[in-house]
Protein backbone atom coordinates (compact mmCIF):
# COMPACT_ATOMS: atom_id res chain seq x y z
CA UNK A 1 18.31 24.15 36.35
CA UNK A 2 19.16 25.47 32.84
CA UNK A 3 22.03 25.15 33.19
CA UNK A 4 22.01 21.29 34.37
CA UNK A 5 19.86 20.82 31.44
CA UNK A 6 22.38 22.56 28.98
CA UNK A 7 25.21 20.49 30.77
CA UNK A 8 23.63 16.88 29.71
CA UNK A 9 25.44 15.54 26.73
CA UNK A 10 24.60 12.68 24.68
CA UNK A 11 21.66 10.99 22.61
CA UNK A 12 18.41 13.51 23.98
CA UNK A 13 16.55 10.50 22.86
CA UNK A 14 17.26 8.57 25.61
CA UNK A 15 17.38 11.14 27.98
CA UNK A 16 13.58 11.51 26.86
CA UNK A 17 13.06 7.86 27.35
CA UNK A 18 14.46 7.41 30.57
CA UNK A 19 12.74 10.50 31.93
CA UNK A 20 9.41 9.35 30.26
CA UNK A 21 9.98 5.64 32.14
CA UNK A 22 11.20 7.04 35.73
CA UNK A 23 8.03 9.70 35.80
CA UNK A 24 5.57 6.82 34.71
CA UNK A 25 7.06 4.88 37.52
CA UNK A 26 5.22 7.23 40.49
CA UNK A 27 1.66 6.60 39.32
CA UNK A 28 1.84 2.64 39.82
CA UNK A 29 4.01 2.77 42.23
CA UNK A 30 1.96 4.98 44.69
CA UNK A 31 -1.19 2.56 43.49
CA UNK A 32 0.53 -0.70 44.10
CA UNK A 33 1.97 0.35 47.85
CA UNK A 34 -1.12 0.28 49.66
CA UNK A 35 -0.48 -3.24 49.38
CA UNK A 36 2.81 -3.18 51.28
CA UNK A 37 0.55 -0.81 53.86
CA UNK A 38 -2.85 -2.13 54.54
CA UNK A 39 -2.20 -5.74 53.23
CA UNK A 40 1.33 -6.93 53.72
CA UNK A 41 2.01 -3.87 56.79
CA UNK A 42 5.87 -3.56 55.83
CA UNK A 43 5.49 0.55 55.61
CA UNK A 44 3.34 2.63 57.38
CA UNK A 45 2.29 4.89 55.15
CA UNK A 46 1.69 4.93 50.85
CA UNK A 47 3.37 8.47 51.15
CA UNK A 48 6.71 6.98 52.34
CA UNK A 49 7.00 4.56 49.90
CA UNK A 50 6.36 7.37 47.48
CA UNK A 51 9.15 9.26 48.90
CA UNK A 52 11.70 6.74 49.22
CA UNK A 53 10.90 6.13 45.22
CA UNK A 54 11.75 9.44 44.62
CA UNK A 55 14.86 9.63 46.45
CA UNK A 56 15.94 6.77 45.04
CA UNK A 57 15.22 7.90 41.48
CA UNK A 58 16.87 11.16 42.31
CA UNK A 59 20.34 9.30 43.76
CA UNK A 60 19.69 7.35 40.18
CA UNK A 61 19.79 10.29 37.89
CA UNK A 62 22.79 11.76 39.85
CA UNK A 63 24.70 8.50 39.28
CA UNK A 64 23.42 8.77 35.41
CA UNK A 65 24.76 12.43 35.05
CA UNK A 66 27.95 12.14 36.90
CA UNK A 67 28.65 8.53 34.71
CA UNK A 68 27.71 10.10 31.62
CA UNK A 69 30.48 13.17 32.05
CA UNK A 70 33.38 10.16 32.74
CA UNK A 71 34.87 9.52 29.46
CA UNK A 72 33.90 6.38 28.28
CA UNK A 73 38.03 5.25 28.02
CA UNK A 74 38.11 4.91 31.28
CA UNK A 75 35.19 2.34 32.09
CA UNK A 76 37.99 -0.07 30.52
CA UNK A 77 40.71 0.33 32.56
CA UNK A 78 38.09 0.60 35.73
CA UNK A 79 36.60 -3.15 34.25
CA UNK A 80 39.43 -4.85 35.62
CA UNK A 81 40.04 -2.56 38.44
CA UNK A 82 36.50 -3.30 39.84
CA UNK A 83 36.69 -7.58 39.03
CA UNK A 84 38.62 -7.99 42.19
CA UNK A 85 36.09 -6.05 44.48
CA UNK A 86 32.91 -7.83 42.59
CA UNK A 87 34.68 -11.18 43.63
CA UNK A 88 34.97 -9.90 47.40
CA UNK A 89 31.59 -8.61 47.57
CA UNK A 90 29.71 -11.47 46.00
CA UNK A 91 31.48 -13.74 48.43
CA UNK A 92 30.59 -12.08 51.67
CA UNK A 93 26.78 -11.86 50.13
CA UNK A 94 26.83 -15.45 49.55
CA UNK A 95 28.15 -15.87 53.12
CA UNK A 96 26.03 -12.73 55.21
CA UNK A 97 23.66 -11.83 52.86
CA UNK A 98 20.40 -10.75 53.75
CA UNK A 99 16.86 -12.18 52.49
CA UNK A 100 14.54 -9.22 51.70
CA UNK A 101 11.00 -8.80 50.80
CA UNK A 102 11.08 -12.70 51.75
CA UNK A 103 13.10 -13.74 48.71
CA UNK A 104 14.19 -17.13 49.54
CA UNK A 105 18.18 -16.27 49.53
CA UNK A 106 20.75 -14.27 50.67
CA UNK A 107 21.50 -12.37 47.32
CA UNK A 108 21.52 -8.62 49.40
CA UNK A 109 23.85 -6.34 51.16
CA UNK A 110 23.00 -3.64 54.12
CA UNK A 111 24.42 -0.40 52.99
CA UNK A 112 25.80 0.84 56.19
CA UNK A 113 23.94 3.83 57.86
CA UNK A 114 21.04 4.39 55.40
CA UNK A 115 19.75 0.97 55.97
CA UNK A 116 18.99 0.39 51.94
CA UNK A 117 19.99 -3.64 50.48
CA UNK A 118 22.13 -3.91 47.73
CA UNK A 119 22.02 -6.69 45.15
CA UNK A 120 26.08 -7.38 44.54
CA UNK A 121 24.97 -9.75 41.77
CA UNK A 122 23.38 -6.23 39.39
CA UNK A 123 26.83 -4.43 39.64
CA UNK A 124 28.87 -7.92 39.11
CA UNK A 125 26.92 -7.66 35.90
CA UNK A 126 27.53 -4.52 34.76
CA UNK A 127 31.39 -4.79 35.38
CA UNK A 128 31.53 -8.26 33.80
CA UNK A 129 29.86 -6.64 30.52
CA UNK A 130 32.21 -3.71 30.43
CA UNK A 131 35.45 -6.39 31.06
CA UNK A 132 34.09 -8.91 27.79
CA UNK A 133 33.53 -5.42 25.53
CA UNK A 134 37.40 -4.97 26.56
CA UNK A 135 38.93 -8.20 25.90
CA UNK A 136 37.07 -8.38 22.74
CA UNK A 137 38.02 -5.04 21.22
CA UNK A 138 41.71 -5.16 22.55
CA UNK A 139 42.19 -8.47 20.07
CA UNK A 140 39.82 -7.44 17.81
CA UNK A 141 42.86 -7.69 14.96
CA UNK A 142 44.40 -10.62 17.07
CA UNK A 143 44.01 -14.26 16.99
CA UNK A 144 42.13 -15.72 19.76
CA UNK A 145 43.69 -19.07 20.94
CA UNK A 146 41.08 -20.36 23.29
CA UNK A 147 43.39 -21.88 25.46
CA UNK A 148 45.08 -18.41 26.60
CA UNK A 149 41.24 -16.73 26.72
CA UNK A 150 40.17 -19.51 29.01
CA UNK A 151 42.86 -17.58 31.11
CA UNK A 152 42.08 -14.17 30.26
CA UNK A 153 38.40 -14.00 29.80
CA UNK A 154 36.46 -17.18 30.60
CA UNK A 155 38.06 -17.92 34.37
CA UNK A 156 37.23 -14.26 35.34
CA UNK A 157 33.14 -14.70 34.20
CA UNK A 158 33.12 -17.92 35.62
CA UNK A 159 34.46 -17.04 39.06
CA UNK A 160 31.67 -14.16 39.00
CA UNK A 161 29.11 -16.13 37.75
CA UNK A 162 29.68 -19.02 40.62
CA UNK A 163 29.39 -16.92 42.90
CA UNK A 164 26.14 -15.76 41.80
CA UNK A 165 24.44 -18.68 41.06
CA UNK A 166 23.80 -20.48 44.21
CA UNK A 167 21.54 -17.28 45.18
CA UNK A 168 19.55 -15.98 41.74
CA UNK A 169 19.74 -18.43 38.95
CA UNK A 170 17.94 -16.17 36.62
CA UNK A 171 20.40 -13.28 36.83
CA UNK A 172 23.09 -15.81 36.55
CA UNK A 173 21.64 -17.16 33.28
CA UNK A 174 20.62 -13.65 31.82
CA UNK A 175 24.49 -12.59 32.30
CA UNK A 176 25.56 -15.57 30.85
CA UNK A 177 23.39 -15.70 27.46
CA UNK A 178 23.76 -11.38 27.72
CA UNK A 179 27.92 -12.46 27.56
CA UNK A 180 27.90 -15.19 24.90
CA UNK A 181 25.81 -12.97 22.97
CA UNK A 182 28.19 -9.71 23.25
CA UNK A 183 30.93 -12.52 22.21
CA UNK A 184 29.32 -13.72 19.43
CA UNK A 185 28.94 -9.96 18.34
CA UNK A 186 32.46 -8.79 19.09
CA UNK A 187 34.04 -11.67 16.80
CA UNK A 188 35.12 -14.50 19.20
CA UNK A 189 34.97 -17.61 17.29
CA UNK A 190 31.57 -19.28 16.98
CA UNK A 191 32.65 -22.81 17.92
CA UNK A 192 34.29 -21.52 21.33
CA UNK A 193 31.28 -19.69 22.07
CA UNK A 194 29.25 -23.42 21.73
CA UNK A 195 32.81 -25.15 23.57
CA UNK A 196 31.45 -22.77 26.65
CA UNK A 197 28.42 -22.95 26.22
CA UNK A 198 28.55 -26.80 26.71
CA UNK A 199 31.04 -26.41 29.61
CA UNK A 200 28.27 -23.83 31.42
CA UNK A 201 25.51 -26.83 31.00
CA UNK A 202 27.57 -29.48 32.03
CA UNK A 203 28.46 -26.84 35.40
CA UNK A 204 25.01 -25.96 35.98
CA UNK A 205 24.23 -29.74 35.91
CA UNK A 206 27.12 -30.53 38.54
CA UNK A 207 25.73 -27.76 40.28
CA UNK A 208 22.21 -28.93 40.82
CA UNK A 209 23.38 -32.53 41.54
CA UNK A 210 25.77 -31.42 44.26
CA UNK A 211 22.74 -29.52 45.77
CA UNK A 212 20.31 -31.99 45.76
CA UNK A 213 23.27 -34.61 47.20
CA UNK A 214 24.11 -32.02 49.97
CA UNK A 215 20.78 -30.02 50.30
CA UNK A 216 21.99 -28.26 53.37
CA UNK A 217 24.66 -26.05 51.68
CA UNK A 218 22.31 -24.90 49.29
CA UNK A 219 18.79 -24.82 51.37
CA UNK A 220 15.38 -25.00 49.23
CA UNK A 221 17.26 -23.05 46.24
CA UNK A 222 17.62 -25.88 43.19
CA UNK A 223 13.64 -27.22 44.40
CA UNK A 224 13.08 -23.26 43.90
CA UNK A 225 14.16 -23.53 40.53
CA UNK A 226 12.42 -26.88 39.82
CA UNK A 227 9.38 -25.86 41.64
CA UNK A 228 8.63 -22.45 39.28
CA UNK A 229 9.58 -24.25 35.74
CA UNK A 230 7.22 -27.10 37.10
CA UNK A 231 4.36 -24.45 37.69
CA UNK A 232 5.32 -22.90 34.67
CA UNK A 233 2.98 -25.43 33.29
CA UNK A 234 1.07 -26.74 36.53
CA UNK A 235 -2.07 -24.01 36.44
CA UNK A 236 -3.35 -26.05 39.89
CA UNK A 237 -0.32 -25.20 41.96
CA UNK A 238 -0.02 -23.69 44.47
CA UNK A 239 2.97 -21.25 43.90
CA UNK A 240 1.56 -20.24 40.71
CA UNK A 241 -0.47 -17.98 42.74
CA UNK A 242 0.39 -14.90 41.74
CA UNK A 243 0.99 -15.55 38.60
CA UNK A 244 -2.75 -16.19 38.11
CA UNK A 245 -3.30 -12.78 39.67
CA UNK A 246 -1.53 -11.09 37.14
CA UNK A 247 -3.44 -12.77 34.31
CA UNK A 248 -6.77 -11.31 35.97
CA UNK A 249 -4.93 -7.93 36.59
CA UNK A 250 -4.53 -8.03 32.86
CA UNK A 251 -7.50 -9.74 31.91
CA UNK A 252 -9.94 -6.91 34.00
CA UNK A 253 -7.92 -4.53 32.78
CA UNK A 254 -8.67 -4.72 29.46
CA UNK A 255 -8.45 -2.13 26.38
CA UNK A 256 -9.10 1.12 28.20
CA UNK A 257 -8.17 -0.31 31.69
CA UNK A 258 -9.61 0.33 34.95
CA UNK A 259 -7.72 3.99 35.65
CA UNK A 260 -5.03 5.05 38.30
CA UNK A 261 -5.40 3.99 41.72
CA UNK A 262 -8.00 1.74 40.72
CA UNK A 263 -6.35 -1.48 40.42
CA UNK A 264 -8.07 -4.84 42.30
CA UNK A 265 -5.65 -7.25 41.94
CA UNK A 266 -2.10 -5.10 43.57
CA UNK A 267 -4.45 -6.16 46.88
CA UNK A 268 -3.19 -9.77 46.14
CA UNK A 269 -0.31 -9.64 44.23
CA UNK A 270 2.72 -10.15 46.96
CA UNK A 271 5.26 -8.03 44.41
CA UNK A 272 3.29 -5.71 42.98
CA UNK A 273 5.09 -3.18 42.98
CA UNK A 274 8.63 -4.83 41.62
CA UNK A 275 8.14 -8.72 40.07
CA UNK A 276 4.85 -7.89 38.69
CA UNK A 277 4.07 -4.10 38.33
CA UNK A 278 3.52 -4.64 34.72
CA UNK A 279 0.67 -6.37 35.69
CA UNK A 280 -0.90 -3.77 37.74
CA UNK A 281 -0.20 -0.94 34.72
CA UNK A 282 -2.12 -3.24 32.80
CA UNK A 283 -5.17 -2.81 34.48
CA UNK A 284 -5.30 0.44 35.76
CA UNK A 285 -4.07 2.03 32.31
CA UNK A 286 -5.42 -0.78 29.58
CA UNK A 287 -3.88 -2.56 27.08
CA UNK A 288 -3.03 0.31 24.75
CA UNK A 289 -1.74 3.11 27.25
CA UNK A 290 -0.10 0.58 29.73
CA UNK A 291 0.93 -2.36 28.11
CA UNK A 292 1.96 -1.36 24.36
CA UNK A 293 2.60 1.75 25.28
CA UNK A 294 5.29 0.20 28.02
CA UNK A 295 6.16 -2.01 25.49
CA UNK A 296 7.00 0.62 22.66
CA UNK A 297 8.86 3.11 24.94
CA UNK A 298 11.52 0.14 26.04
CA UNK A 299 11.93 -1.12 22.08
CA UNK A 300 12.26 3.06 21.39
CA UNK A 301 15.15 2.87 23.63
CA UNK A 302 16.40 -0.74 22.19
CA UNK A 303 16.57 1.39 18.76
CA UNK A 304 18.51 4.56 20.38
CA UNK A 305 20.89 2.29 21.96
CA UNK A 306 21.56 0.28 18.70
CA UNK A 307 22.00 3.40 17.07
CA UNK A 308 24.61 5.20 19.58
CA UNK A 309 26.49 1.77 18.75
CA UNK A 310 26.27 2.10 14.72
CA UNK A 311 27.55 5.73 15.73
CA UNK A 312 30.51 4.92 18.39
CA UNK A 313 33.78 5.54 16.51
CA UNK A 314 35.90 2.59 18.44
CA UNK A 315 34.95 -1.07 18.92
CA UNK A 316 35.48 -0.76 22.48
CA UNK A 317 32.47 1.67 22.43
CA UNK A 318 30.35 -0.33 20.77
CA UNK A 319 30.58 -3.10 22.43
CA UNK A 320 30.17 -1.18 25.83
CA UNK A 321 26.81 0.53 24.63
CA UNK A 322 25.65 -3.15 23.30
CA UNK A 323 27.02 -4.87 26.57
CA UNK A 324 25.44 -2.40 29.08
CA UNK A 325 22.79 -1.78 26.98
CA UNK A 326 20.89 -4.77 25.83
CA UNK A 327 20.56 -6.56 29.53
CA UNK A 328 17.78 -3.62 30.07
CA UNK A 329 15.90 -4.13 27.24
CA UNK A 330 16.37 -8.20 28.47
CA UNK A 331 15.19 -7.45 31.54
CA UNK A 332 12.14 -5.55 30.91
CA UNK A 333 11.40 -7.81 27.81
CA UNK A 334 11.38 -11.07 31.13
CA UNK A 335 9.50 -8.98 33.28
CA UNK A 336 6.92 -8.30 30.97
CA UNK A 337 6.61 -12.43 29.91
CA UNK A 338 5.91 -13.60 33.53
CA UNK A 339 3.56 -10.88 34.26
CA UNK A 340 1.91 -12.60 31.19
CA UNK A 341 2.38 -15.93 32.32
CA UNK A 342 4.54 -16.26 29.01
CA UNK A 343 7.90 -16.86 31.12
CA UNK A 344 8.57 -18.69 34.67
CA UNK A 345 9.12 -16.26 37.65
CA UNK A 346 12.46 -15.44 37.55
CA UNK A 347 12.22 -12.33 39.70
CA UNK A 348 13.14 -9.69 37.76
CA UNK A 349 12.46 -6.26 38.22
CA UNK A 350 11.08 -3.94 35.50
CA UNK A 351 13.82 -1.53 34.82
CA UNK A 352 13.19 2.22 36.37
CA UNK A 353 9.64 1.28 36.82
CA UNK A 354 9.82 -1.30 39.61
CA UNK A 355 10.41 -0.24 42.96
CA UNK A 356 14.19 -0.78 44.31
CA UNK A 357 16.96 0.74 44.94
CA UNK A 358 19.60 -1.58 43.01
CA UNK A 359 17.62 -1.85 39.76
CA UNK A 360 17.13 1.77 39.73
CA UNK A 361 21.11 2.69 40.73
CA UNK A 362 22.54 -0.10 38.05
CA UNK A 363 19.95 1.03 35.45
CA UNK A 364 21.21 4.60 35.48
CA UNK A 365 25.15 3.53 35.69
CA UNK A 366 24.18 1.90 32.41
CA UNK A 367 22.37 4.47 30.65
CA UNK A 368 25.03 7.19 32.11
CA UNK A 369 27.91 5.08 30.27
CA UNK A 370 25.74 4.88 27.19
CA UNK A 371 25.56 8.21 26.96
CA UNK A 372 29.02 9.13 27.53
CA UNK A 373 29.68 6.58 24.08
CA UNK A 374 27.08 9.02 22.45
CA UNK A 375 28.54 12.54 23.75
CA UNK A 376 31.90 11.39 22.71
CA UNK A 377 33.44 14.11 20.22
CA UNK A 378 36.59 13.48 17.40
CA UNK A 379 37.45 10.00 18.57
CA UNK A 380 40.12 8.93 16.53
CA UNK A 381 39.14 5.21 15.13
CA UNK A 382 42.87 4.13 15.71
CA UNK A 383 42.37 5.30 19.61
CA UNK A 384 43.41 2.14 21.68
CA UNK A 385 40.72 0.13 23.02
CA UNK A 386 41.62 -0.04 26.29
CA UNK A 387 43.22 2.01 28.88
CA UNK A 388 46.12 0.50 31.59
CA UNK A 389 44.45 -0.08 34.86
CA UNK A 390 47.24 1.56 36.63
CA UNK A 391 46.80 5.11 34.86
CA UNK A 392 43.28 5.48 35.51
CA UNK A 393 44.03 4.82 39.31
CA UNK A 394 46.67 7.26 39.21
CA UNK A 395 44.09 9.88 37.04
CA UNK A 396 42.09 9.27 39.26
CA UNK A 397 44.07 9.85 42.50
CA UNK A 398 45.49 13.07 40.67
């Protein structure tokens, strides 16, 4: 164990952080799964939910460590060498996807022989971050024409992001502002940024039309999205459910908070332990402990993050750590605002606190690249930003 501990490189700060978060994550978990026992009876016992938390966490923090040895060079090169499999496995979610925990669409994958769903859409994400950080630091010193990046950067996102959309609108749309953002950052000219920003309206728009026109390629999902901005505002319907049992969660909760294992409201809450956790930490540990103190430990990793960017010696590695980095803060910062009824359901998990295995998995392949940026030793600053495809294959078939 020493040496493990001796062996992990990078910022200790967010090791700390991400330890802190993961540890946290067993006390509401355990709490909010005797809903999925006694109330919803999809487990038979609290102590195997437990469990498969923990193993879960554990396969986590094994991806995190082995990501975080993998020089951060290579997540480049392995950018484009991943876009082609993202395409392949979006498209055969979107076509055999699974629906799970009742979500109304097929956005999930069966992992073969362990039985565990994958969300495709979480790891398109992460390698559609890491492929903008490349194409913006390899012309970094270049003019961009924005006819030849349509080619080069804008066709690949969009093919992703298609594929997405038709099953989670939300993760489509935090990808998309996460990627115009990292653009604006990285230098790509303002007014393209706004050229694609108008052409992603006018294709959401085309979208949502064609849907409504041909409802049965698309069942129930635009009226989905209609239906929760609509009772966003709407505090009589009837889908805003559980949003109202969040804002008692919160509201019994209180300052000091009703204590572990004590919540009322996880009995009635149909995600408690994923959409709306933050909800149930509200109440059982008050507003101090569980909600700022939630709150603080996710901005305390915003500010390591930021700051293993300021340090990165390449652009390449900044951009990576800001790419990969701010989407979790994003996340968690979402979660928090519909468990508050500040935000429409959007369905978003709150990162290494929610239950599930995809979250959990993508979360640490983040973190582990972030801290391979951050144990990164005598980079020289004229380094090239980006490796060829073909010799990380062949390193990595050597």
């Amino acid at each position: 164990m020493s040496n493990l501990i001796k062996n992990m490189k990078g910022d200790r700060a967010i090791w700390f952080a991400v330890g802190l978060l993961a540890l946290f994550s067993f006390m509401p978990i355990y709490s909010a799964s005797t809903n999925l026992v006694y109330v919803v009876e999809s487990a038979t016992s609290t102590n195997s939910i437990l469990f498969k938390h923990a193993a879960l966490l554990f396969l986590g923090f094994i991806i995190l460590y082995v990501v975080h040895k993998i020089p951060y060079r290579y997540f480049s090169g392995g950018s484009v060498l991943m876009l082609p499999l993202v395409f392949l496995l979006l498209l055969f979610t979107l076509t055999q996807g699974n629906e799970i925990g009742g979500a109304n669409a097929s956005r999930w994958i069966r992992i073969p022989f362990v039985g565990i769903g994958f969300q495709t859409s979480t790891l398109a994400g992460l390698v559609l971050m890491t492929y903008v950080a490349r194409y913006l630091a390899k012309n970094k010193e270049n003019e961009i024409l924005f006819k030849e990046s349509l080619w080069q950067l804008w066709l690949p996102v969009g093919a992703v992001l298609i594929l997405i959309l038709p099953a989670n609108f939300s993760t489509t749309a935090i990808i998309f502002c996460m990627i115009l953002m990292l653009t604006f950052l990285g230098g790509y000219p303002v007014k393209y940024i706004l050229y694609i920003f108008g052409v992603g309206a006018v294709a959401l728009t085309l979208f949502i039309l064609t849907a409504k026109a041909f409802p049965d390629l698309m069942p129930n999902r635009v009226d989905t999205w209609i239906s929760r901005v609509e009772n966003f505002s709407d505090k009589n319907a009837e889908e805003a459910y559980q949003v109202e049992k969040a804002k008692i969660a919160i509201a019994t909760g209180g300052i000091p908070g009703r204590g572990p294992g004590k919540s009322v409201q996880k009995n009635f809450l149909p995600q408690s332990s994923s959409d709306f956790i933050y909800a149930i930490i509200v109440e059982e540990y008050g507003l101090i402990i569980g909600g700022i103190g939630v709150v603080l430990v996710y901005f305390f990793l915003l500010f390591r993050i930021m700051m293993v960017a300021k340090k990165a010696q390449t652009i390449f590695a900044t951009l990576l750590v800001v790419g990969v980095g701010f989407p979790i803060i994003f996340q968690a910062l979402i979660n928090m605002a519909v468990a508050t009824n500040l935000f429409p359901v959007t369905g978003q998990t709150l990162p290494l606190i929610s239950s599930g295995g995809t979250s959990i998995w993508m979360t640490c392949f983040a973190i582990g690249m972030i801290l391979s940026v951050s144990s990164a030793k005598d980079e020289s600053p004229n380094e090239i930003e980006h490796d060829n495809p073909l010799n990380v294959l062949h390193e990595a078939i050597d």
